[in-house]
PDB file of N, CA and C in Angstrom:
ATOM      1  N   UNK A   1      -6.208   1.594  -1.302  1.00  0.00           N
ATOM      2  CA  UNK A   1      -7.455   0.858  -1.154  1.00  0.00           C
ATOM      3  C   UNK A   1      -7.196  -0.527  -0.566  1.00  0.00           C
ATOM      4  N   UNK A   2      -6.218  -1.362  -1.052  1.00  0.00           N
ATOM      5  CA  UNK A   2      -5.746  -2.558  -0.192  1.00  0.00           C
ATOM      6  C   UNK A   2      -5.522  -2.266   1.252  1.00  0.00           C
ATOM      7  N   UNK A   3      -4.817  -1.517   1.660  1.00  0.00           N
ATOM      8  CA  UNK A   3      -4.407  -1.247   2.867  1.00  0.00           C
ATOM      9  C   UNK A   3      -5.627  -0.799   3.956  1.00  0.00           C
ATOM     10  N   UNK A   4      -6.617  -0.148   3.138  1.00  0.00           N
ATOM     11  CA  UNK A   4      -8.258  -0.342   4.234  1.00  0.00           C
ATOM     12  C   UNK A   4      -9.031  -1.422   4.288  1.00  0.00           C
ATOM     13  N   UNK A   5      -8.715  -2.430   2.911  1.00  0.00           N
ATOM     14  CA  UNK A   5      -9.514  -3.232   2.355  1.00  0.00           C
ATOM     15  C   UNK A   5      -8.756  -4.507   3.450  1.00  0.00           C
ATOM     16  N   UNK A   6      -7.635  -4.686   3.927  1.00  0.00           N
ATOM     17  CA  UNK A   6      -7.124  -5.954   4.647  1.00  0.00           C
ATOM     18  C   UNK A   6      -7.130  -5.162   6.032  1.00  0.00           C
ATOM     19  N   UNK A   7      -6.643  -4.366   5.966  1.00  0.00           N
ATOM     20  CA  UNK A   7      -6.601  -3.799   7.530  1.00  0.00           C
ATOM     21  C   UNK A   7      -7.645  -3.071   8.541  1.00  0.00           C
ATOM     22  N   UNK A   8      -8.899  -2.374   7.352  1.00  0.00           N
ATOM     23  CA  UNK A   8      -9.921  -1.928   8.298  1.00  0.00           C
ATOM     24  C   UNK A   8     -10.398  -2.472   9.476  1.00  0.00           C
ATOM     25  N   UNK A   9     -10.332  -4.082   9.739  1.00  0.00           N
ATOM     26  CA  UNK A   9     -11.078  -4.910  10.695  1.00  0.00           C
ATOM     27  C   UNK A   9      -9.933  -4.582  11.792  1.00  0.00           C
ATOM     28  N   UNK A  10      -9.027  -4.034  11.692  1.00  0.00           N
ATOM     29  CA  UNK A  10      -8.451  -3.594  13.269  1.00  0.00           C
ATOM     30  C   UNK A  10      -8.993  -2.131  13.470  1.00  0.00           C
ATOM     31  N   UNK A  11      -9.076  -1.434  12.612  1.00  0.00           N
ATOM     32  CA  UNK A  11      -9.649  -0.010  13.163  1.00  0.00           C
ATOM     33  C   UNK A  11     -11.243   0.210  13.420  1.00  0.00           C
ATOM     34  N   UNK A  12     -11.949  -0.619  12.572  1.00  0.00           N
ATOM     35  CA  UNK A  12     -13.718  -0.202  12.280  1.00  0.00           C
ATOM     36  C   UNK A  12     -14.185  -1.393  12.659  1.00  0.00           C
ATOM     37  N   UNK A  13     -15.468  -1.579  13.722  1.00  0.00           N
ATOM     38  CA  UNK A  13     -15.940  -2.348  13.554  1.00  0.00           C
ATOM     39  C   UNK A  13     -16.463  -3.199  12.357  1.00  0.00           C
ATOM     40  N   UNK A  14     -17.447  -2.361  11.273  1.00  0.00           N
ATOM     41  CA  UNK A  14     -18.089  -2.267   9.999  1.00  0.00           C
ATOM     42  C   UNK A  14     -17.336  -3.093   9.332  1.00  0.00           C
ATOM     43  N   UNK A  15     -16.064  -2.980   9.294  1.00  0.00           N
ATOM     44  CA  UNK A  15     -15.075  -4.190   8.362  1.00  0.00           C
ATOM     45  C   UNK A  15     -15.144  -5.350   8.249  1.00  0.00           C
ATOM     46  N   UNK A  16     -14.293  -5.453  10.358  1.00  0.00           N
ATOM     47  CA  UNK A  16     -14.900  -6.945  10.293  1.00  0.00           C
ATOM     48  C   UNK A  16     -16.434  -7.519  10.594  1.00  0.00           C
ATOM     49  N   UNK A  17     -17.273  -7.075  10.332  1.00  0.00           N
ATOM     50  CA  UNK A  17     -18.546  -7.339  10.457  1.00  0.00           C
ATOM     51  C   UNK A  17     -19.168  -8.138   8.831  1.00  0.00           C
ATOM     52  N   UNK A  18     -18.354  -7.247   7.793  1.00  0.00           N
ATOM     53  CA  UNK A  18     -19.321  -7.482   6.555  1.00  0.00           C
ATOM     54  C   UNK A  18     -18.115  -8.043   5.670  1.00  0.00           C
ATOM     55  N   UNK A  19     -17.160  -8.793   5.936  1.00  0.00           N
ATOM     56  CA  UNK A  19     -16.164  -9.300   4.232  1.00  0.00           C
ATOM     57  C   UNK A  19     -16.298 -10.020   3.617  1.00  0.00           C
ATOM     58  N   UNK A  20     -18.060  -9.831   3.259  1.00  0.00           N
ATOM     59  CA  UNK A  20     -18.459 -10.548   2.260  1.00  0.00           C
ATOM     60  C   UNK A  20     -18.312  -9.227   1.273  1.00  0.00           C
ATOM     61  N   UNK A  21     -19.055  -8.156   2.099  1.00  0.00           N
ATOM     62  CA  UNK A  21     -18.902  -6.637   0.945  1.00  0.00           C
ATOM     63  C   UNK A  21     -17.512  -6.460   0.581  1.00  0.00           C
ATOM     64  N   UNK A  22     -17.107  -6.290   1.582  1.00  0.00           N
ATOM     65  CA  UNK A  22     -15.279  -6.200   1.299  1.00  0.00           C
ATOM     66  C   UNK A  22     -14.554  -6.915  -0.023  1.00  0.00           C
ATOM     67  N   UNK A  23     -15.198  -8.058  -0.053  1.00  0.00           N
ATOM     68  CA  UNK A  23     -14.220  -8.742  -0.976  1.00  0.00           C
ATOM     69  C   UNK A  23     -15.246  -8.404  -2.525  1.00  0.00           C
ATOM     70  N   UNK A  24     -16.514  -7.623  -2.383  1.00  0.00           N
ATOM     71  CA  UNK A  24     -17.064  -7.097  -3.631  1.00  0.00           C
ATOM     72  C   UNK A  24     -16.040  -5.688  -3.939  1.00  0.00           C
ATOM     73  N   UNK A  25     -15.239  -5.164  -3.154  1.00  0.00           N
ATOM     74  CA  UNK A  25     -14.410  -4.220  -3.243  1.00  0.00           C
ATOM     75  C   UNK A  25     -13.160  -4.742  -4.204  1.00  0.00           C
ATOM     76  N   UNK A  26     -12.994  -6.219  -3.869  1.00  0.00           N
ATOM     77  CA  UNK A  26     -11.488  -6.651  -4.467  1.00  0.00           C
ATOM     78  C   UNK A  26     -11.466  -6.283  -6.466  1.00  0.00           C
ATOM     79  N   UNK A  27     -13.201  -6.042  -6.762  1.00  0.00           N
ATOM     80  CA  UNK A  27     -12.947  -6.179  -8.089  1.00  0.00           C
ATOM     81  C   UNK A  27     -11.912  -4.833  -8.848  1.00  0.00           C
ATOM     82  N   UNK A  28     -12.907  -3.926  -7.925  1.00  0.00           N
ATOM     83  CA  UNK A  28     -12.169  -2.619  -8.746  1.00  0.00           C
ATOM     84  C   UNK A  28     -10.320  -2.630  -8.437  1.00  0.00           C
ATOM     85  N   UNK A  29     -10.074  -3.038  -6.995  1.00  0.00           N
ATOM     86  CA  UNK A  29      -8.464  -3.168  -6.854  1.00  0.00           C
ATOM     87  C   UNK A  29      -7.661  -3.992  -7.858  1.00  0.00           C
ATOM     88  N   UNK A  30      -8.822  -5.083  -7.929  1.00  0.00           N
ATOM     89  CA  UNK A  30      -7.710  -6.505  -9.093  1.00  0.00           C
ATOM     90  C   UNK A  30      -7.355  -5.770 -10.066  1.00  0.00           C
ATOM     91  N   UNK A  31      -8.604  -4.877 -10.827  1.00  0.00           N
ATOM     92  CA  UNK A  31      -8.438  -4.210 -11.857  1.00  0.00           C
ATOM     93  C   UNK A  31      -7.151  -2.929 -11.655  1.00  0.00           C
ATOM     94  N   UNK A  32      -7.259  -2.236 -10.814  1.00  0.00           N
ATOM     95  CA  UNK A  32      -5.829  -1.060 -10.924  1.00  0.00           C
ATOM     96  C   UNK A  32      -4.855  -1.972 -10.665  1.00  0.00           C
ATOM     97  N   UNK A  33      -4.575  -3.443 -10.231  1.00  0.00           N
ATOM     98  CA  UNK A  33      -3.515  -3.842 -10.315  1.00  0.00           C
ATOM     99  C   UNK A  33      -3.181  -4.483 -11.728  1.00  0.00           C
ATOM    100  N   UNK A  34      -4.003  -4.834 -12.329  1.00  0.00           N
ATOM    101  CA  UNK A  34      -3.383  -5.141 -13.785  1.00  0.00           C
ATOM    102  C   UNK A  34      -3.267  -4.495 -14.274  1.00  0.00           C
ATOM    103  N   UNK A  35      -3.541  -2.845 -14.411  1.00  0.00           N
ATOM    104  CA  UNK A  35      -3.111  -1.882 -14.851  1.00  0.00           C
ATOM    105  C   UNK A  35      -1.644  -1.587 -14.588  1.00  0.00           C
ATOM    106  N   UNK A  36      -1.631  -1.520 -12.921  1.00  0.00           N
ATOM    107  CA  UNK A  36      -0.714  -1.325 -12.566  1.00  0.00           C
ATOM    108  C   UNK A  36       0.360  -2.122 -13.107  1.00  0.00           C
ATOM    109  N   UNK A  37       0.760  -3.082 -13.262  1.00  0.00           N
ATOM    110  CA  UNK A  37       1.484  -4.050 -14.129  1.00  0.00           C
ATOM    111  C   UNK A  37       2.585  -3.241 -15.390  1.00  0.00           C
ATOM    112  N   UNK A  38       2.254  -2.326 -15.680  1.00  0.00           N
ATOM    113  CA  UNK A  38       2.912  -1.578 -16.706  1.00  0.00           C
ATOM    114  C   UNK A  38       3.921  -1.009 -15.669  1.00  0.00           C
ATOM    115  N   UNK A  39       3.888  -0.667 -14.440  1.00  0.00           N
ATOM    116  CA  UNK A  39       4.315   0.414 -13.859  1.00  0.00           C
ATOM    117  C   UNK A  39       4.561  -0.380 -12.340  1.00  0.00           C
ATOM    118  N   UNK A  40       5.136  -1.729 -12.365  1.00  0.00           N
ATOM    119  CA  UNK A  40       5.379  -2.653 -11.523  1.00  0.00           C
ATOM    120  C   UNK A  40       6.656  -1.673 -10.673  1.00  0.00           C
ATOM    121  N   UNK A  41       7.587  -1.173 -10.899  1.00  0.00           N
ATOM    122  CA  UNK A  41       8.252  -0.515 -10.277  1.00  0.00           C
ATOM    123  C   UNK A  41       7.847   0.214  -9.650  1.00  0.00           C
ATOM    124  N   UNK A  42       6.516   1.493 -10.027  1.00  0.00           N
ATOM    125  CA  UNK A  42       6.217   2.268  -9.242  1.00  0.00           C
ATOM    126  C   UNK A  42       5.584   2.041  -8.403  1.00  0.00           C
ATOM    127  N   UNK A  43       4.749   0.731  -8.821  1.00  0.00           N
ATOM    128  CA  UNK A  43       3.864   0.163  -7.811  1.00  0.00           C
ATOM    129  C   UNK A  43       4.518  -0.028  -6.408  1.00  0.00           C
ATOM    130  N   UNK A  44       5.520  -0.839  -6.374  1.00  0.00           N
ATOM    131  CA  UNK A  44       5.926  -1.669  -5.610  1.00  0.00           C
ATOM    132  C   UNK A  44       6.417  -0.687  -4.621  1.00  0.00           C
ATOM    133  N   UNK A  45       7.034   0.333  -4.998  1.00  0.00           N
ATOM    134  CA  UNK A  45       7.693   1.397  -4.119  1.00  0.00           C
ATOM    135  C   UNK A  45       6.637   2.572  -3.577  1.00  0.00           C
ATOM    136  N   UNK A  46       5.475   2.665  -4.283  1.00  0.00           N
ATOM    137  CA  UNK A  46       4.371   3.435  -4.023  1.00  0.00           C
ATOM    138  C   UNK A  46       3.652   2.689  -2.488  1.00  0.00           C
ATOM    139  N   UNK A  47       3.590   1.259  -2.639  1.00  0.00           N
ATOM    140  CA  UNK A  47       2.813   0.395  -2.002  1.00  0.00           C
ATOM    141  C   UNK A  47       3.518   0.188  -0.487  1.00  0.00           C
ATOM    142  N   UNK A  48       5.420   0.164  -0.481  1.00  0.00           N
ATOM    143  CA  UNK A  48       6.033   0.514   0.765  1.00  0.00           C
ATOM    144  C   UNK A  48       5.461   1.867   0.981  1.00  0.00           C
ATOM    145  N   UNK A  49       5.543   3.019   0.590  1.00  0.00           N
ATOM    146  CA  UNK A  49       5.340   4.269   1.118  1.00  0.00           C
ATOM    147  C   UNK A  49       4.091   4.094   1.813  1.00  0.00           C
ATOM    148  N   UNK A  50       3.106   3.756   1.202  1.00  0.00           N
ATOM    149  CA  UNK A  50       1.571   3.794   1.375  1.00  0.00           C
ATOM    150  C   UNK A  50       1.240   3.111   2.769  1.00  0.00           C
ATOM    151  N   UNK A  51       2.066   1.783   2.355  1.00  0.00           N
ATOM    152  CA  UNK A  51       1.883   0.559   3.683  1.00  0.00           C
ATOM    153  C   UNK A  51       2.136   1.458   5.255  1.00  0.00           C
ATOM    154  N   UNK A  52       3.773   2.369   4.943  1.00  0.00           N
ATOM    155  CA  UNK A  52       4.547   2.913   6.150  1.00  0.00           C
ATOM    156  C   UNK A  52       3.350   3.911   7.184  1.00  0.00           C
ATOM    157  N   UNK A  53       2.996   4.806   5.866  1.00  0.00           N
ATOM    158  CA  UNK A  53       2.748   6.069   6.460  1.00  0.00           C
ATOM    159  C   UNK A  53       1.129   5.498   6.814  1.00  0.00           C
ATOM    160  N   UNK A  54       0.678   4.702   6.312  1.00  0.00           N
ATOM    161  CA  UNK A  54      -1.263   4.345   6.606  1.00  0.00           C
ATOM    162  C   UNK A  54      -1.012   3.321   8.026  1.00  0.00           C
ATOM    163  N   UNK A  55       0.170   2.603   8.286  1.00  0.00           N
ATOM    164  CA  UNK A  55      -0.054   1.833   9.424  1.00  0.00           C
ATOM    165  C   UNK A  55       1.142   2.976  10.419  1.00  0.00           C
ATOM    166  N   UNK A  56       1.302   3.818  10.562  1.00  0.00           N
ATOM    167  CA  UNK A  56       2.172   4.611  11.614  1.00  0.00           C
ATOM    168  C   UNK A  56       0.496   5.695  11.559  1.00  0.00           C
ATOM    169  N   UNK A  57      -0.086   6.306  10.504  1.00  0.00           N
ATOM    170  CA  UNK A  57      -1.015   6.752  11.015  1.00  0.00           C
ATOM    171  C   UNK A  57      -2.067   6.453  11.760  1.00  0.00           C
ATOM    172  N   UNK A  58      -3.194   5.500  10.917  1.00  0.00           N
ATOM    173  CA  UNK A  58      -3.848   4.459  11.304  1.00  0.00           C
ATOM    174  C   UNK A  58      -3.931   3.489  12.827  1.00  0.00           C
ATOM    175  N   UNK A  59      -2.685   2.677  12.594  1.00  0.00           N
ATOM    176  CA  UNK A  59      -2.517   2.046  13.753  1.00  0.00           C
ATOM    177  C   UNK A  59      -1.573   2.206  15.157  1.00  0.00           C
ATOM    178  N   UNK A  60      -0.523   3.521  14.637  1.00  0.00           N
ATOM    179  CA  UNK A  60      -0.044   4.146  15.632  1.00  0.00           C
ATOM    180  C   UNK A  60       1.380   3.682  15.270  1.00  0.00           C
ATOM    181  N   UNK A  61       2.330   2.633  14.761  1.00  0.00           N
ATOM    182  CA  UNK A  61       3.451   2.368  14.600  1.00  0.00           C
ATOM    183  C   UNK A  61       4.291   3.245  14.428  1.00  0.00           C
ATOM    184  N   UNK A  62       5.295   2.800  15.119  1.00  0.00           N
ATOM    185  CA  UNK A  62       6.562   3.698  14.837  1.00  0.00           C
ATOM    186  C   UNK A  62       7.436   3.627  13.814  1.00  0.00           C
ATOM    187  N   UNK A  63       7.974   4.456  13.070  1.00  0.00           N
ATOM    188  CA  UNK A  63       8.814   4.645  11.979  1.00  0.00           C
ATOM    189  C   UNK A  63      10.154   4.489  12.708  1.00  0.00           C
ATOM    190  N   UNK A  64      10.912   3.276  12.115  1.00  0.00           N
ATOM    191  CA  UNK A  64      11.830   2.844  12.550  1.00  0.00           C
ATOM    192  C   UNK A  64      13.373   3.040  11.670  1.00  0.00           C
ATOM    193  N   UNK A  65      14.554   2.875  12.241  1.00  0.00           N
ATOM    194  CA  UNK A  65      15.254   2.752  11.036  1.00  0.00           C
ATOM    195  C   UNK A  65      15.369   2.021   9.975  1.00  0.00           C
ATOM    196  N   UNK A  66      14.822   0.882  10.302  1.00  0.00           N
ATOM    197  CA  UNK A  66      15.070   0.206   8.969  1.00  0.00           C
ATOM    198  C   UNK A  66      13.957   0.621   8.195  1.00  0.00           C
ATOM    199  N   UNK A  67      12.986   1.347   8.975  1.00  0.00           N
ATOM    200  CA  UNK A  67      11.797   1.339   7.860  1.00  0.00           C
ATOM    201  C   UNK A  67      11.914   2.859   6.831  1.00  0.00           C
ATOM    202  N   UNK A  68      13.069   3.641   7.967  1.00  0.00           N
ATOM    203  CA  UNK A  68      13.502   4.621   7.100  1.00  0.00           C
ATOM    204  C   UNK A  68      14.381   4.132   5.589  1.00  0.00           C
ATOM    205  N   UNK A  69      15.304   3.066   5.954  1.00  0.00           N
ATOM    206  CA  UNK A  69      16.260   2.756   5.052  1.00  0.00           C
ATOM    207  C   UNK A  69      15.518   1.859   4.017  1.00  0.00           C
ATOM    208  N   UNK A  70      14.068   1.353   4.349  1.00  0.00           N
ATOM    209  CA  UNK A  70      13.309   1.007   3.124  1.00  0.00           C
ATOM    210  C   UNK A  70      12.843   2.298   2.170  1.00  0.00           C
ATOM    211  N   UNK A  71      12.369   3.139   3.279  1.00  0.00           N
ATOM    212  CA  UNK A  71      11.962   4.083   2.216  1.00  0.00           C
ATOM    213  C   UNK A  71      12.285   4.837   1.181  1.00  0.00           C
ATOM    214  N   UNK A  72      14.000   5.115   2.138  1.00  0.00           N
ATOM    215  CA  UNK A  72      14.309   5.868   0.725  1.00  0.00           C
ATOM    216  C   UNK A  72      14.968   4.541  -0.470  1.00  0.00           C
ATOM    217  N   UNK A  73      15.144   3.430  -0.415  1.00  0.00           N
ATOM    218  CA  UNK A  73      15.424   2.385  -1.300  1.00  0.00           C
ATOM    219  C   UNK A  73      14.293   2.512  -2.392  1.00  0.00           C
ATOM    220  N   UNK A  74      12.879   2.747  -1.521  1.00  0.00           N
ATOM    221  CA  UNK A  74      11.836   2.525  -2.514  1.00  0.00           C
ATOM    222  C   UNK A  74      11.552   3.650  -3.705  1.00  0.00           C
ATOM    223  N   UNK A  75      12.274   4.696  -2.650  1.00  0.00           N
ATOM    224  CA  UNK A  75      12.057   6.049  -3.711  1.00  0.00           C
ATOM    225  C   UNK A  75      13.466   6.028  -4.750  1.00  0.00           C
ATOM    226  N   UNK A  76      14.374   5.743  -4.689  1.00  0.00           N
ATOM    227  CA  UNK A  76      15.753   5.704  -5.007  1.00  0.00           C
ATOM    228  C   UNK A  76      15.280   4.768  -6.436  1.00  0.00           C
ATOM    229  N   UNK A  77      14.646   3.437  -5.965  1.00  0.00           N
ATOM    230  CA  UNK A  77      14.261   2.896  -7.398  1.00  0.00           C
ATOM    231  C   UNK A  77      13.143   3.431  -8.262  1.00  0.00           C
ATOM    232  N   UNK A  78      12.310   4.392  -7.416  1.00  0.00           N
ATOM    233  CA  UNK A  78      11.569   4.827  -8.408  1.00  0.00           C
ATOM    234  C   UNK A  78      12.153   6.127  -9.198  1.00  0.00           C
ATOM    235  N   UNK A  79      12.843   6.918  -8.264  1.00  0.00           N
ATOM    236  CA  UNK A  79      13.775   7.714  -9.364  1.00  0.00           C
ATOM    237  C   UNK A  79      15.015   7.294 -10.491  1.00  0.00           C
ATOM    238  N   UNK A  80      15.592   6.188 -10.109  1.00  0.00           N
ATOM    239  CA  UNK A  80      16.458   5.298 -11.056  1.00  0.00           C
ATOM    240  C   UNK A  80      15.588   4.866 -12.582  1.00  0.00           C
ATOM    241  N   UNK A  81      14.491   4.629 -12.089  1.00  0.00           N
ATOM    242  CA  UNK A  81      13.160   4.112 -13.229  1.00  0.00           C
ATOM    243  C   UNK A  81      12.659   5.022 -14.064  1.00  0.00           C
ATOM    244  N   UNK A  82      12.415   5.845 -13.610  1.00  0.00           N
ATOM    245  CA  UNK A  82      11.465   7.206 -14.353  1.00  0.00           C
ATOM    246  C   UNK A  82      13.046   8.338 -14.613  1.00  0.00           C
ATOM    247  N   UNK A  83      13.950   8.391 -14.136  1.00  0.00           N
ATOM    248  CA  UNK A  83      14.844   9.416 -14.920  1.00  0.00           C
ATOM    249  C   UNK A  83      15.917   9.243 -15.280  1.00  0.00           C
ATOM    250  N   UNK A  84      16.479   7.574 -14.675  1.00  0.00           N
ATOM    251  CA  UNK A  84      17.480   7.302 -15.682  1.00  0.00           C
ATOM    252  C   UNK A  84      17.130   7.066 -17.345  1.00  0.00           C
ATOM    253  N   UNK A  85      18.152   7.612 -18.352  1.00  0.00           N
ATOM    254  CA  UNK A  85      17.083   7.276 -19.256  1.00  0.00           C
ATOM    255  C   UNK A  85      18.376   6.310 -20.011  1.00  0.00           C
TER     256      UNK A  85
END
């Protein structure tokens, strides 16, 4: 939802037209992020994945190496988190 919520105004007109509505959107996000807070690890590595694959779809970017060698870092800590025990 962040990632349409800051970036729509390059794809949709409608975005940048209205971020006054937009930022009535920020309430429900603030809220899954203090949730999210319990689960700051998964977040953080959920939020690279999310960022990669919504701006290579979205805006056309290329998946690069380093952006490969983020990814699996991001997944690497989220499996270190959830199954090391």
């Amino acid at each position: 939802m962040t990632w349409f919520q800051l970036n729509g105004q390059f794809i949709w007109s409608w975005f940048k037209d209205h971020p006054l509505t937009l930022c009535l959107f920020g309430v429900p996000v603030s809220y899954l992020y203090i949730l999210a807070t319990k689960y700051s690890f998964v977040g953080f590595a959920v939020g690279m994945i999310t960022f990669t694959i919504f701006t290579s779809i979205f805006l056309g970017e290329g998946i690069s190496n380093k952006t490969i060698i983020s990814l699996l870092l991001a997944s690497a800590l989220v499996c270190i988190q959830v199954f090391w025990k």
